[in-house]
C-alpha atoms as a PDB file:
ATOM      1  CA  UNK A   1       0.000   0.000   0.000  1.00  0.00           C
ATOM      2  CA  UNK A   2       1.787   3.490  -0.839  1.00  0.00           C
ATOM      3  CA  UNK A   3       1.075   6.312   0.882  1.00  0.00           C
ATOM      4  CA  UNK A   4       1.378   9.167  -1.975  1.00  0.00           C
ATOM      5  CA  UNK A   5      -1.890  10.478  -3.259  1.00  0.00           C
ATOM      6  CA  UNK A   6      -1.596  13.852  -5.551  1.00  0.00           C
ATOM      7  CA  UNK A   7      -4.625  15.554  -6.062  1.00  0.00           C
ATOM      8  CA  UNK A   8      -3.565  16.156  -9.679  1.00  0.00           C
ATOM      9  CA  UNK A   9      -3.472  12.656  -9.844  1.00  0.00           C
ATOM     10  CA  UNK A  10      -6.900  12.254  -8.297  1.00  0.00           C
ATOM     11  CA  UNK A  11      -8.529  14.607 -10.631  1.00  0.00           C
ATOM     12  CA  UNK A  12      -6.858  13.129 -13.677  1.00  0.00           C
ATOM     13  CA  UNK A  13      -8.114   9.479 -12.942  1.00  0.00           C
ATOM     14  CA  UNK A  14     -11.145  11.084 -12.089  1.00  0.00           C
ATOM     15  CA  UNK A  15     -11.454  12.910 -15.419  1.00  0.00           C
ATOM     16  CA  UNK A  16     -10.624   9.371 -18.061  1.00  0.00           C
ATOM     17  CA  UNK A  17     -12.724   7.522 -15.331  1.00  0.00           C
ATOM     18  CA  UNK A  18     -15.399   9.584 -15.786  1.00  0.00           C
ATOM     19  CA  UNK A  19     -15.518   9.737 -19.633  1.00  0.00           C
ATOM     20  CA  UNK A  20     -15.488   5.894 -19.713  1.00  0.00           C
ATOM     21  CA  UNK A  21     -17.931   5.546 -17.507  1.00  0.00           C
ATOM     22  CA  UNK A  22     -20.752   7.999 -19.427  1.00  0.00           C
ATOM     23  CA  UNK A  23     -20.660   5.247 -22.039  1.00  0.00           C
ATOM     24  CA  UNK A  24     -20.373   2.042 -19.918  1.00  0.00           C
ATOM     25  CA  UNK A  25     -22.059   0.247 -17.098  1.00  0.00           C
ATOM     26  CA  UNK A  26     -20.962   1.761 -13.965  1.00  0.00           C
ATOM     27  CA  UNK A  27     -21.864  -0.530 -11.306  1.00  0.00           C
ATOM     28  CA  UNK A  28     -23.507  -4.118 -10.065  1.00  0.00           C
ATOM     29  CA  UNK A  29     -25.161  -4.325  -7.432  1.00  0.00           C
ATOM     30  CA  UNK A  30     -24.793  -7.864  -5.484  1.00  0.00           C
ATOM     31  CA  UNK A  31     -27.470  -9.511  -2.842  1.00  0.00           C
ATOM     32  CA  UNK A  32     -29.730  -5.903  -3.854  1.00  0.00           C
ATOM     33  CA  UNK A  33     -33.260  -5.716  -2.724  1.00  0.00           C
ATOM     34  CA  UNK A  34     -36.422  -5.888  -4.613  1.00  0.00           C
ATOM     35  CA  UNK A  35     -37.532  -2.515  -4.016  1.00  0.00           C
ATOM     36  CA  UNK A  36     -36.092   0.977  -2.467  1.00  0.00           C
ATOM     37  CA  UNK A  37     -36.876   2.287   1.356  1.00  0.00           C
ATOM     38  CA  UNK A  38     -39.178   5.483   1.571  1.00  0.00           C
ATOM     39  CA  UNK A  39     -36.895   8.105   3.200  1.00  0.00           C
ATOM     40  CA  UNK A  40     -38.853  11.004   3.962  1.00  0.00           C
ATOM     41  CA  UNK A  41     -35.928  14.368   3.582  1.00  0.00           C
ATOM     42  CA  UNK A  42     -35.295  16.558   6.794  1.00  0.00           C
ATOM     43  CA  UNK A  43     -33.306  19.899   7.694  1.00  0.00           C
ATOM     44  CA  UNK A  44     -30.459  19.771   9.781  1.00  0.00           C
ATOM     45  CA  UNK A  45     -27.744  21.890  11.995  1.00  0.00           C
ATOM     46  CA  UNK A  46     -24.391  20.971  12.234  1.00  0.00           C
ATOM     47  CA  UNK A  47     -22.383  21.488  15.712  1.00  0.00           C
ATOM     48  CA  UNK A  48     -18.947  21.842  14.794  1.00  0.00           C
ATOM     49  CA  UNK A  49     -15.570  21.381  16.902  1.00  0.00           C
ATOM     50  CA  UNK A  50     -16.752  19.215  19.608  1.00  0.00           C
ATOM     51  CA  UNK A  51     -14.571  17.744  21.822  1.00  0.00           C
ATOM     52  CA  UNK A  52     -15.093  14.398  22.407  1.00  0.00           C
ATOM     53  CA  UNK A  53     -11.992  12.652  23.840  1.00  0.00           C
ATOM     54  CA  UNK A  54     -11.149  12.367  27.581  1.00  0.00           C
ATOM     55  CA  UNK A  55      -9.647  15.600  29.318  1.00  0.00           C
ATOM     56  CA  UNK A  56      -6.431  13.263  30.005  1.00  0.00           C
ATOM     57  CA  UNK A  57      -6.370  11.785  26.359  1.00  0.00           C
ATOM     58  CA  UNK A  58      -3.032  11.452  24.821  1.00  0.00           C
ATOM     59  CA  UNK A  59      -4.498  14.012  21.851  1.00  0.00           C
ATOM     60  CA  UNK A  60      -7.749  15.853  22.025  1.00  0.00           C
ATOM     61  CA  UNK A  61     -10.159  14.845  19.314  1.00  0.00           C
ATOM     62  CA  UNK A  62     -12.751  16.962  17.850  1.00  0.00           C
ATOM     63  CA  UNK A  63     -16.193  15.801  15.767  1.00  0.00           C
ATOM     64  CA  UNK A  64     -18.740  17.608  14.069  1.00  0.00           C
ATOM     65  CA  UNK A  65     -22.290  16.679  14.997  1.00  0.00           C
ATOM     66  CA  UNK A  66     -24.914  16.994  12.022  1.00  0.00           C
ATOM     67  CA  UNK A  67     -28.169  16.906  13.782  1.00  0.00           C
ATOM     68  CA  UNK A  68     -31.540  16.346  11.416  1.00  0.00           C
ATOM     69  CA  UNK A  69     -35.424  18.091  12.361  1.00  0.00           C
ATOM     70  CA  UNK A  70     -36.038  14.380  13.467  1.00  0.00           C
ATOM     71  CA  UNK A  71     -37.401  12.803  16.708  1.00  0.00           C
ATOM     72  CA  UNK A  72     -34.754  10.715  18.245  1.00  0.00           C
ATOM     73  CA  UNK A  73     -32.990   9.683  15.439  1.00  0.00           C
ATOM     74  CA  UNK A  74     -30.981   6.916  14.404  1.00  0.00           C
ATOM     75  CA  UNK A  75     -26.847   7.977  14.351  1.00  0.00           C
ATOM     76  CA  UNK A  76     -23.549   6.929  12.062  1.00  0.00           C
ATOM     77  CA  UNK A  77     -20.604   7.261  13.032  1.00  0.00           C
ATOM     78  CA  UNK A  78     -18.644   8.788  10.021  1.00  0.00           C
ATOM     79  CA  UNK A  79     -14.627   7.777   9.675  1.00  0.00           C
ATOM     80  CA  UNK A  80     -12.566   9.142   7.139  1.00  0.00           C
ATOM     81  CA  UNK A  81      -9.840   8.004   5.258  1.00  0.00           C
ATOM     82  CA  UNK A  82      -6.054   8.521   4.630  1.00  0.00           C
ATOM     83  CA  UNK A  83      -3.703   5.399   5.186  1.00  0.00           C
ATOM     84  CA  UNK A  84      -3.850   6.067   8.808  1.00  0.00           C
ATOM     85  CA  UNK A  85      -1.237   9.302   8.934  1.00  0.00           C
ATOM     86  CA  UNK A  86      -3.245  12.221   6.984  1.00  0.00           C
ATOM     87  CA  UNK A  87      -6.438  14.004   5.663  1.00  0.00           C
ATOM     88  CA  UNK A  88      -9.322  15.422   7.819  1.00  0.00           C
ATOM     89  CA  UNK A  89     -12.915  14.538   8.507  1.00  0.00           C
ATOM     90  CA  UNK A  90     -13.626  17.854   6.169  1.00  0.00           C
ATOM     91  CA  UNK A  91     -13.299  14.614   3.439  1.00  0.00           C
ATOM     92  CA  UNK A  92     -16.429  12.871   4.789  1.00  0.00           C
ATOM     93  CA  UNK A  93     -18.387  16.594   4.844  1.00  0.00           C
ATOM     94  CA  UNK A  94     -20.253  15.681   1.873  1.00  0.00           C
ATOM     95  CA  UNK A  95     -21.323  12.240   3.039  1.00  0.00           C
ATOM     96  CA  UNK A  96     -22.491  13.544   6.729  1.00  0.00           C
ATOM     97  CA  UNK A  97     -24.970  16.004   4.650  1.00  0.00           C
ATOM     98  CA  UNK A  98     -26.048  13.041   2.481  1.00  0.00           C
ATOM     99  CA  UNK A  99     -26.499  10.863   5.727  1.00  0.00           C
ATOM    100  CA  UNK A 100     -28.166  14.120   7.774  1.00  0.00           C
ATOM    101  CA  UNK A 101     -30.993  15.096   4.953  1.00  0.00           C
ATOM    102  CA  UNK A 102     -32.369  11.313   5.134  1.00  0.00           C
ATOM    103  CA  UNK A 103     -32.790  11.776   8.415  1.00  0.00           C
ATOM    104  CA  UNK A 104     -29.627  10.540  10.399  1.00  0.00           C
ATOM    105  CA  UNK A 105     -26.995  12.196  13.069  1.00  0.00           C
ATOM    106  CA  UNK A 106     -24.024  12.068  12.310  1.00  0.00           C
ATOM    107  CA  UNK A 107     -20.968  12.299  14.381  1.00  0.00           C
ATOM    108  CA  UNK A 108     -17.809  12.664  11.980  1.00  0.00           C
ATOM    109  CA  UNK A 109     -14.353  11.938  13.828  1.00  0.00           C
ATOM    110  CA  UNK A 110     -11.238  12.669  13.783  1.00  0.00           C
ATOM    111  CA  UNK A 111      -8.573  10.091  15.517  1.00  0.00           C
ATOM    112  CA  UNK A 112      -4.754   9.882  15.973  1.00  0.00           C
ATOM    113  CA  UNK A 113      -2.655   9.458  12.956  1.00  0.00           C
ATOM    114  CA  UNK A 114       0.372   7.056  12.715  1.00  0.00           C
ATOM    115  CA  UNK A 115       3.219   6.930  12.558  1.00  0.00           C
ATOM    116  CA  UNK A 116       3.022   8.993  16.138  1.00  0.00           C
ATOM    117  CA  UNK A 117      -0.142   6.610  17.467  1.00  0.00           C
ATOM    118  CA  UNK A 118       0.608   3.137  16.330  1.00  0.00           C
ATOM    119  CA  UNK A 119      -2.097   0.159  16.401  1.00  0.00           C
ATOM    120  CA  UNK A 120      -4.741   0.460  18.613  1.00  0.00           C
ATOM    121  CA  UNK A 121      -4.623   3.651  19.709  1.00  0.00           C
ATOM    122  CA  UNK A 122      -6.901   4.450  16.743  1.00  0.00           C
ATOM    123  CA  UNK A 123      -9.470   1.593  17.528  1.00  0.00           C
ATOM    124  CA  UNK A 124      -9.736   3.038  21.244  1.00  0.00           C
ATOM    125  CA  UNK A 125     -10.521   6.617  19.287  1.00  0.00           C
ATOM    126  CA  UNK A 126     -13.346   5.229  17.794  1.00  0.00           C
ATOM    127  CA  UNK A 127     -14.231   3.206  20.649  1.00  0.00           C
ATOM    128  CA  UNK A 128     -14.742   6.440  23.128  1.00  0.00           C
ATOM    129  CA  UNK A 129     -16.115   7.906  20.214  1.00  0.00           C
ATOM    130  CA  UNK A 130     -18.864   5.999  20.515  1.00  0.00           C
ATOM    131  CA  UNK A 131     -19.180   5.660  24.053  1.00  0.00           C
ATOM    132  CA  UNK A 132     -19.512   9.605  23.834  1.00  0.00           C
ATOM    133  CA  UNK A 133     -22.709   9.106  21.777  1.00  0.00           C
ATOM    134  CA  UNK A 134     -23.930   6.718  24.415  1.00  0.00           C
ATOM    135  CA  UNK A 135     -23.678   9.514  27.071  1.00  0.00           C
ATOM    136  CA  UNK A 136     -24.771  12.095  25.267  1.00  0.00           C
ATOM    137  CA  UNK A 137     -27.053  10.225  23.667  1.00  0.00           C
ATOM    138  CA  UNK A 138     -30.309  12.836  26.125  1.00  0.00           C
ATOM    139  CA  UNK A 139     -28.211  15.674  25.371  1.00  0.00           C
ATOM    140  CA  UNK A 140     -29.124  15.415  22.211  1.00  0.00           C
ATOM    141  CA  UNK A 141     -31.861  13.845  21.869  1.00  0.00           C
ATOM    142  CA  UNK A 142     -30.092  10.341  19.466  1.00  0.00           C
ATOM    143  CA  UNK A 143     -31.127   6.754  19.659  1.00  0.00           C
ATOM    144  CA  UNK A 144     -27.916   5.779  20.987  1.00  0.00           C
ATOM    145  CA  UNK A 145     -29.102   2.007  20.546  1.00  0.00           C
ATOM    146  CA  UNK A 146     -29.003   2.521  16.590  1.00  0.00           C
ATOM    147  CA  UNK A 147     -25.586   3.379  15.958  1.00  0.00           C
ATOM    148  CA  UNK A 148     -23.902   2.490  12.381  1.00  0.00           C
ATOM    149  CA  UNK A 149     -21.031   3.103  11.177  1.00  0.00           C
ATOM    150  CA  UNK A 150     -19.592   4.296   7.802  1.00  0.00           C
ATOM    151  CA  UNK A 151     -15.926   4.672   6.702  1.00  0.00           C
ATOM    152  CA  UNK A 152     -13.863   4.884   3.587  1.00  0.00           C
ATOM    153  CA  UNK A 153     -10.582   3.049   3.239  1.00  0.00           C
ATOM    154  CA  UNK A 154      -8.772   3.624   6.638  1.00  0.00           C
ATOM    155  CA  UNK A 155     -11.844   4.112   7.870  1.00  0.00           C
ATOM    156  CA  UNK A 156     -13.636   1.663   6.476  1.00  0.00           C
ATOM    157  CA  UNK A 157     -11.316  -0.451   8.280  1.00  0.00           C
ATOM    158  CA  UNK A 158     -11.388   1.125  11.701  1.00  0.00           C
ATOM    159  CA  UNK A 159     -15.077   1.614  11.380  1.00  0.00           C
ATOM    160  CA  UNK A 160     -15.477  -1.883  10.569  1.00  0.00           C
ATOM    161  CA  UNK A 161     -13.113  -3.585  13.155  1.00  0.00           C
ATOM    162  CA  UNK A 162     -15.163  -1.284  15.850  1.00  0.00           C
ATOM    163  CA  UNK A 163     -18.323  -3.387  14.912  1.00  0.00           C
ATOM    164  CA  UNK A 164     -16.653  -6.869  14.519  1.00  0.00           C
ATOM    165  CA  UNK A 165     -14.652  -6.527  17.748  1.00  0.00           C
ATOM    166  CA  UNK A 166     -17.339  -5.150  19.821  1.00  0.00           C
ATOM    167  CA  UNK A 167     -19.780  -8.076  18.848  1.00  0.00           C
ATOM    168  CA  UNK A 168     -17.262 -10.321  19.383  1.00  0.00           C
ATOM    169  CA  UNK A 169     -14.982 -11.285  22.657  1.00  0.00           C
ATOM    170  CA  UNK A 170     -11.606 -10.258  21.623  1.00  0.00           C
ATOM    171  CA  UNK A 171      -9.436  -8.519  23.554  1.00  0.00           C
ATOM    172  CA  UNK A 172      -9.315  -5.555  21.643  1.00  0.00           C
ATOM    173  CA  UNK A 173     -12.381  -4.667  23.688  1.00  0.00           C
ATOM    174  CA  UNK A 174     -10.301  -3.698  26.616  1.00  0.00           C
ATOM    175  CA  UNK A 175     -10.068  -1.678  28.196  1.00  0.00           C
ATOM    176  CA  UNK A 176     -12.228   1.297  26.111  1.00  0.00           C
ATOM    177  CA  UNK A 177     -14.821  -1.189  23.951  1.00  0.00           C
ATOM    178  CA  UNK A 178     -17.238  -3.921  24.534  1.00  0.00           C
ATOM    179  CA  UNK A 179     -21.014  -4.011  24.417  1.00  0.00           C
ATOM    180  CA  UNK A 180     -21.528  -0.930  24.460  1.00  0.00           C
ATOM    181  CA  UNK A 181     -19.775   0.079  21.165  1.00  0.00           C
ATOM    182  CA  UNK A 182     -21.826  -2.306  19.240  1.00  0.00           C
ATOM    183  CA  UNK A 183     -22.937  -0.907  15.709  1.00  0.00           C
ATOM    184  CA  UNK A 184     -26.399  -1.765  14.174  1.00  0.00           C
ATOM    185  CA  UNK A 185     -24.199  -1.963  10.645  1.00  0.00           C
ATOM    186  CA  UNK A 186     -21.478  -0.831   8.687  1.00  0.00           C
ATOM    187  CA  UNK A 187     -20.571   0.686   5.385  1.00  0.00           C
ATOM    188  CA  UNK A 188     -17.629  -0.083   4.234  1.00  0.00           C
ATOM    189  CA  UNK A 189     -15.723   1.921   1.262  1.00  0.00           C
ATOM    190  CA  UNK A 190     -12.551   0.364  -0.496  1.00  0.00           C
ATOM    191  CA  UNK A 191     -12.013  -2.054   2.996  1.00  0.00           C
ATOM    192  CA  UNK A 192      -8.813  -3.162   3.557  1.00  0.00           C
ATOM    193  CA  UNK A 193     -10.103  -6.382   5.297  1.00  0.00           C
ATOM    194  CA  UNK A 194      -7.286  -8.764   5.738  1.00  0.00           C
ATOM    195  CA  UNK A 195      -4.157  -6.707   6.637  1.00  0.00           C
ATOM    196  CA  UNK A 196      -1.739 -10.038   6.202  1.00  0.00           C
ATOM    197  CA  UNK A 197      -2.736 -10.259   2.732  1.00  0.00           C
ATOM    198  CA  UNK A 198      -0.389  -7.112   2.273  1.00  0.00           C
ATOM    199  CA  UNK A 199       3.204  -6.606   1.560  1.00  0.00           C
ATOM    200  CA  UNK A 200       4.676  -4.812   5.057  1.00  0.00           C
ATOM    201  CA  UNK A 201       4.733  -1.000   3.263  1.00  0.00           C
ATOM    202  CA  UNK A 202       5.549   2.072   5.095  1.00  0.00           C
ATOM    203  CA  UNK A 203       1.447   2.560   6.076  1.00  0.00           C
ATOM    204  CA  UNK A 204       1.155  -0.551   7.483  1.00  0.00           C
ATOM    205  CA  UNK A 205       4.833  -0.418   9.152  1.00  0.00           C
ATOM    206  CA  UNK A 206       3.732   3.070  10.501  1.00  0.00           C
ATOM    207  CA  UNK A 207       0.220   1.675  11.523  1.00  0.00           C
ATOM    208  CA  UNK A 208       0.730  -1.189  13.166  1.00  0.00           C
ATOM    209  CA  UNK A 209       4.627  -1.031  14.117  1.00  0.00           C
ATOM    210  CA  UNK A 210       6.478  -2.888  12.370  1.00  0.00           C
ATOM    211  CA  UNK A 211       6.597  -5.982   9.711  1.00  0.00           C
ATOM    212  CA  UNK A 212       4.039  -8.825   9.225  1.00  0.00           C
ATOM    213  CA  UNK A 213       7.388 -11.190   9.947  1.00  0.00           C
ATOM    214  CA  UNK A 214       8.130  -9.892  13.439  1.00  0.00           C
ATOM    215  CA  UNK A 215       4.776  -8.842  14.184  1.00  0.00           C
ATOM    216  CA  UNK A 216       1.878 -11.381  12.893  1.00  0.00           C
ATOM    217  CA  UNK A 217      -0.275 -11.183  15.561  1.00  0.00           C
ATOM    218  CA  UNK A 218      -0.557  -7.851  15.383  1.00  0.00           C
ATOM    219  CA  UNK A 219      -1.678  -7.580  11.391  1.00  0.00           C
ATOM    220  CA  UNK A 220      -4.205 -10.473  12.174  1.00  0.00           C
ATOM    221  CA  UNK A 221      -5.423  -8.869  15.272  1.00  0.00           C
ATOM    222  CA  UNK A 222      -5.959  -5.242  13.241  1.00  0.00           C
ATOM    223  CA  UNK A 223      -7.693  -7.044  10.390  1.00  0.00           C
ATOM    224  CA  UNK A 224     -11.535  -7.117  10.262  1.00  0.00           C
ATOM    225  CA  UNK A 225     -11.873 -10.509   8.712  1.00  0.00           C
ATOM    226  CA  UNK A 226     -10.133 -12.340  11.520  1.00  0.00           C
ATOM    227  CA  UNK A 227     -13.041 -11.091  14.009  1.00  0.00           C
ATOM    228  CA  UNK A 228     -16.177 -11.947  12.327  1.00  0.00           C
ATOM    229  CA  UNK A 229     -18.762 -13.918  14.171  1.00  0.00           C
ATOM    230  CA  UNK A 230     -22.571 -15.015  13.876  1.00  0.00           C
ATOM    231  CA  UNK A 231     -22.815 -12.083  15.880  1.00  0.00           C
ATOM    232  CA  UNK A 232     -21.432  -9.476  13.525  1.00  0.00           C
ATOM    233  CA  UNK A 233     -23.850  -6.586  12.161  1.00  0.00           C
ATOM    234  CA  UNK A 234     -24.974  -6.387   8.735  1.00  0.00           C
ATOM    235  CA  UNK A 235     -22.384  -4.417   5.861  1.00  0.00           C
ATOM    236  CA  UNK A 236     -22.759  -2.804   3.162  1.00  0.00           C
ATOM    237  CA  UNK A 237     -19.468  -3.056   0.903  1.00  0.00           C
ATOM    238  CA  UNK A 238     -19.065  -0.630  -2.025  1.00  0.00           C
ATOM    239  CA  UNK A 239     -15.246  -1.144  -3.918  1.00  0.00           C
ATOM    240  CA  UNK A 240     -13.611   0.120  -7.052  1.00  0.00           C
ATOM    241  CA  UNK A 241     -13.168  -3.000  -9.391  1.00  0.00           C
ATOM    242  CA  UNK A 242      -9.884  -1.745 -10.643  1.00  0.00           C
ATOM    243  CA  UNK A 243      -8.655  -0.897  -7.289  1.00  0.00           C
ATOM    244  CA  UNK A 244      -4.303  -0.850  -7.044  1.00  0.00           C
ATOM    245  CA  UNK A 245      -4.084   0.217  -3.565  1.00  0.00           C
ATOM    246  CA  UNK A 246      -6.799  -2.184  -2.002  1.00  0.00           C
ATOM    247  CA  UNK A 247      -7.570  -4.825  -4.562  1.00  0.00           C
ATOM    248  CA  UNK A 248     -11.119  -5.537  -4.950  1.00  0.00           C
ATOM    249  CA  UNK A 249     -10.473  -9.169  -4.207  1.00  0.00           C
ATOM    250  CA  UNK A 250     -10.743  -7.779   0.137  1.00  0.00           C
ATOM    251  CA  UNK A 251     -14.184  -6.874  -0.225  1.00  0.00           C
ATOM    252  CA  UNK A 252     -14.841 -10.261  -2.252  1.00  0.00           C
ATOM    253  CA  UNK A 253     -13.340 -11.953   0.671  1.00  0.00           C
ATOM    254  CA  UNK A 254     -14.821  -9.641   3.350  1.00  0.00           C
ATOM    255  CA  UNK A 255     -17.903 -10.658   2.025  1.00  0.00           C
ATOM    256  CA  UNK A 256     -17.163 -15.013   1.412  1.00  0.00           C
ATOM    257  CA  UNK A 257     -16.376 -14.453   5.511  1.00  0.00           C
ATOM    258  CA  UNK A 258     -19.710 -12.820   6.755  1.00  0.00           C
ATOM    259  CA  UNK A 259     -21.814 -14.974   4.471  1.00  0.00           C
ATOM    260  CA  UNK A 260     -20.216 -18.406   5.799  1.00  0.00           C
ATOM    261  CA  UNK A 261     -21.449 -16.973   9.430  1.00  0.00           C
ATOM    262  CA  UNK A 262     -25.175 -15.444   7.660  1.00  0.00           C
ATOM    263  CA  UNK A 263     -24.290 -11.959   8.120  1.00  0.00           C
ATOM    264  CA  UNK A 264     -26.751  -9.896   5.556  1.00  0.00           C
ATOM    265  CA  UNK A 265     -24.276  -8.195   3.449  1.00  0.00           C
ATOM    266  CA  UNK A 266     -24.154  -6.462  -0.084  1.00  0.00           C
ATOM    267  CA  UNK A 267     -21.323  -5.652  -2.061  1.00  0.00           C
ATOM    268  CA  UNK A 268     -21.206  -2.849  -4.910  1.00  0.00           C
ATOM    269  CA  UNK A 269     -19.019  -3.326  -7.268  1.00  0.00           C
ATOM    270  CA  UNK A 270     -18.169  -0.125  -8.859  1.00  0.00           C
ATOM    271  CA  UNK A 271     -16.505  -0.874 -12.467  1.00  0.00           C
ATOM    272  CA  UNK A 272     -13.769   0.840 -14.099  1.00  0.00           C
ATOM    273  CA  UNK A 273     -12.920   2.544 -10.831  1.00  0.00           C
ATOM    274  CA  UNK A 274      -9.860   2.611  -8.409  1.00  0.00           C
ATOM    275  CA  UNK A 275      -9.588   3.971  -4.777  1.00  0.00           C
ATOM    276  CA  UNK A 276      -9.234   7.418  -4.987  1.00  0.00           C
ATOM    277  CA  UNK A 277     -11.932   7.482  -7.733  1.00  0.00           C
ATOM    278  CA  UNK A 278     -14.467   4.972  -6.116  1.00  0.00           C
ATOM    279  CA  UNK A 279     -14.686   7.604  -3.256  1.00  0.00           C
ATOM    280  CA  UNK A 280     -14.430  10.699  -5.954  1.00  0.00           C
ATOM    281  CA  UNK A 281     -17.302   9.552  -7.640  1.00  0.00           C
ATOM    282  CA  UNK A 282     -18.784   7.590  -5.206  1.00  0.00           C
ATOM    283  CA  UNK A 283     -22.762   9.365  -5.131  1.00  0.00           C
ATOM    284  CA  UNK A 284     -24.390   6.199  -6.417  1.00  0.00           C
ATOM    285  CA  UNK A 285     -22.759   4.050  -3.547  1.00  0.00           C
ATOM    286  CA  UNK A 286     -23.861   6.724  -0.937  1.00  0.00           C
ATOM    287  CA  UNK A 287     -27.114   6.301  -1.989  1.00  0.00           C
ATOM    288  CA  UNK A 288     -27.731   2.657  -2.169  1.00  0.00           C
ATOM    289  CA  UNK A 289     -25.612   2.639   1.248  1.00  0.00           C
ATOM    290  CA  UNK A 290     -28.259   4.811   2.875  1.00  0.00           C
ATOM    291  CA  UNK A 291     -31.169   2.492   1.531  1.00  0.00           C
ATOM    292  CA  UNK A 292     -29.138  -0.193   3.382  1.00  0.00           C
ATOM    293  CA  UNK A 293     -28.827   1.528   6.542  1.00  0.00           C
ATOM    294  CA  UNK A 294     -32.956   2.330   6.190  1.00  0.00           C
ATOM    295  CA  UNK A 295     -33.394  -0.935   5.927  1.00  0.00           C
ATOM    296  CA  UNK A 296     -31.652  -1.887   8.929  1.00  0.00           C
ATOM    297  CA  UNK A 297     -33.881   0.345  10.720  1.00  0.00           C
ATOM    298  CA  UNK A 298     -37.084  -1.173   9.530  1.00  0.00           C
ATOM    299  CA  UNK A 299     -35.781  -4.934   9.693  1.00  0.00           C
ATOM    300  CA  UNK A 300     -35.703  -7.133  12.620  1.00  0.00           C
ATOM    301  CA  UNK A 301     -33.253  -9.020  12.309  1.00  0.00           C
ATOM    302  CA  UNK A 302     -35.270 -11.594   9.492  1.00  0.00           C
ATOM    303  CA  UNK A 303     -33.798 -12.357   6.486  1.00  0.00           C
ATOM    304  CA  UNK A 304     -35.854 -10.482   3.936  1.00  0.00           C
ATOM    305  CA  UNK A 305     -36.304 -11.271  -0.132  1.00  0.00           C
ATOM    306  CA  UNK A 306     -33.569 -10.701  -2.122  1.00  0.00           C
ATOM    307  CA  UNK A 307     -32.477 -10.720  -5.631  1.00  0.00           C
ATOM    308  CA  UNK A 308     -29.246 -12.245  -7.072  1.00  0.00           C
ATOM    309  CA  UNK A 309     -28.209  -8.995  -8.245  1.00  0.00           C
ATOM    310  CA  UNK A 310     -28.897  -6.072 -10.437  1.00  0.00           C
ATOM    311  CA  UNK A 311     -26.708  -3.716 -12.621  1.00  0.00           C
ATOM    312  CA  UNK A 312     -26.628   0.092 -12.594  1.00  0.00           C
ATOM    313  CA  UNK A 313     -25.497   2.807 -14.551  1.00  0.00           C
END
């Protein structure tokens, strides 16, 4: 995994992607439903700057809180990405809006960057992150038992080991997780799911603190795969097909691990697309993604119709 993004670069790819894809298929749609939620569209505020971390936290963090004209509403917890050392949670601003106008809080984070915080220290970010919402949940009037979670690479992966370790009972729950930082689901962006599946590059030395070879435990421990269980919330995978820097074959095998334990899942594929442009041009994903996390809201738990697929454009 490199760690060297130009935004030239970005807007390029983004540019051929997008001519390509005006005369092409631009996604598939795997284990879709039958029919789309009815989300009715609400106002919101946005409370910027708040701290959330511990007064005695090795680094104070800081969230915005996007609040919708909604009774009690359901909450995600919004992670961005940036191998783990850069960007901000400005890069998820779009997505919180998105999230807010259907009718969810938000609460976008920021967390500790490597190579200064190694492996878990992020993980325990996210974990009192969502222990905030939990006591704050009357301040603000949130359903603090309907908490999902939605990241994009990085945080994808953060986002996603939250939910698998907290409905599981590793001991990455201690001391700062547990029950109580359970997630009704996930999105999951361009996932990097298995970490040992990776060559030891500088992100992952910086992450996690060192090489796969002297440290193996450590990359299975930090990889979302290894913790799946029965008890692991539904996710919503959406991937760039022709993605370098996290090949699309993680979320194929993300998603081969939660069905052999009959975890509702679906996985977009989006074609002709990489990383930084399955997140660049990423609207359609958003979109189905919120459907997904409606749906969660109106389920219980039963498995409900599905089709083998569908293709989009």
């Amino acid at each position: 995994m490199t760690n060297r993004f130009g935004w030239l670069q970005q807007v390029t790819e983004g540019l051929l992607v997008g001519a390509v894809l005006a005369l092409t298929g631009c996604a598939s749609h795997q284990n879709a439903p039958s029919g789309d939620a009815s989300v009715e569209r609400a106002q919101f505020s946005v409370e910027r700057n708040l701290q959330f971390s511990p007064p005695d936290w090795p680094q104070a963090l800081f969230a915005d809180l996007y609040l919708p004209d909604r009774t009690v509403p359901p909450v995600v917890l919004l992670v961005h990405g940036g191998g783990w050392e850069r960007r901000s949670r400005d890069d998820m601003d779009w997505i919180a809006e998105e999230l807010a106008i259907h009718g969810f809080a938000v609460m976008n984070i920021d967390y500790r960057f490597a190579p200064d915080h190694t492996f878990p220290a992020q993980l325990h970010d996210l974990q009192i992150a969502r222990s905030w919402l939990n006591r704050n949940a009357d301040r603000y009037q949130l359903d603090a038992s309907a908490v999902s979670g939605f990241g994009f690479s990085s945080g994808a992966h953060l986002v996603t080991l939250l939910a698998v370790v907290a409905s599981s009972d590793s001991e990455l729950n201690q001391p700062f997780g547990g029950p109580d930082t359970r997630l009704r689901a996930v999105v999951a962006g361009g996932l990097p799911a298995d970490l040992t599946a990776f060559d030891s590059g500088p992100l992952l030395r910086q992450f996690l603190g060192g090489e796969q070879q002297e440290i193996p435990g450590v990359y299975r421990d930090a990889s979302p795969i290894t913790h799946v269980t029965r008890q692991t919330p539904p996710v919503f995978l959406f991937h760039g097909a022709m993605d370098a820097l996290v090949p699309f074959s993680q979320a194929e095998r993300f998603q081969q691990a939660l069905a052999a334990h009959d975890i509702d899942n679906e996985l977009f594929k989006m074609h002709l697309r990489g990383h930084i442009t399955s997140f660049l041009t990423a609207g359609d994903a958003v979109d189905e993604a919120i459907q997904f996390l409606v749906r969660q809201g109106t389920r219980e738990g039963t498995g409900a119709s599905r089709s083998e697929g569908r293709a989009g454009g």
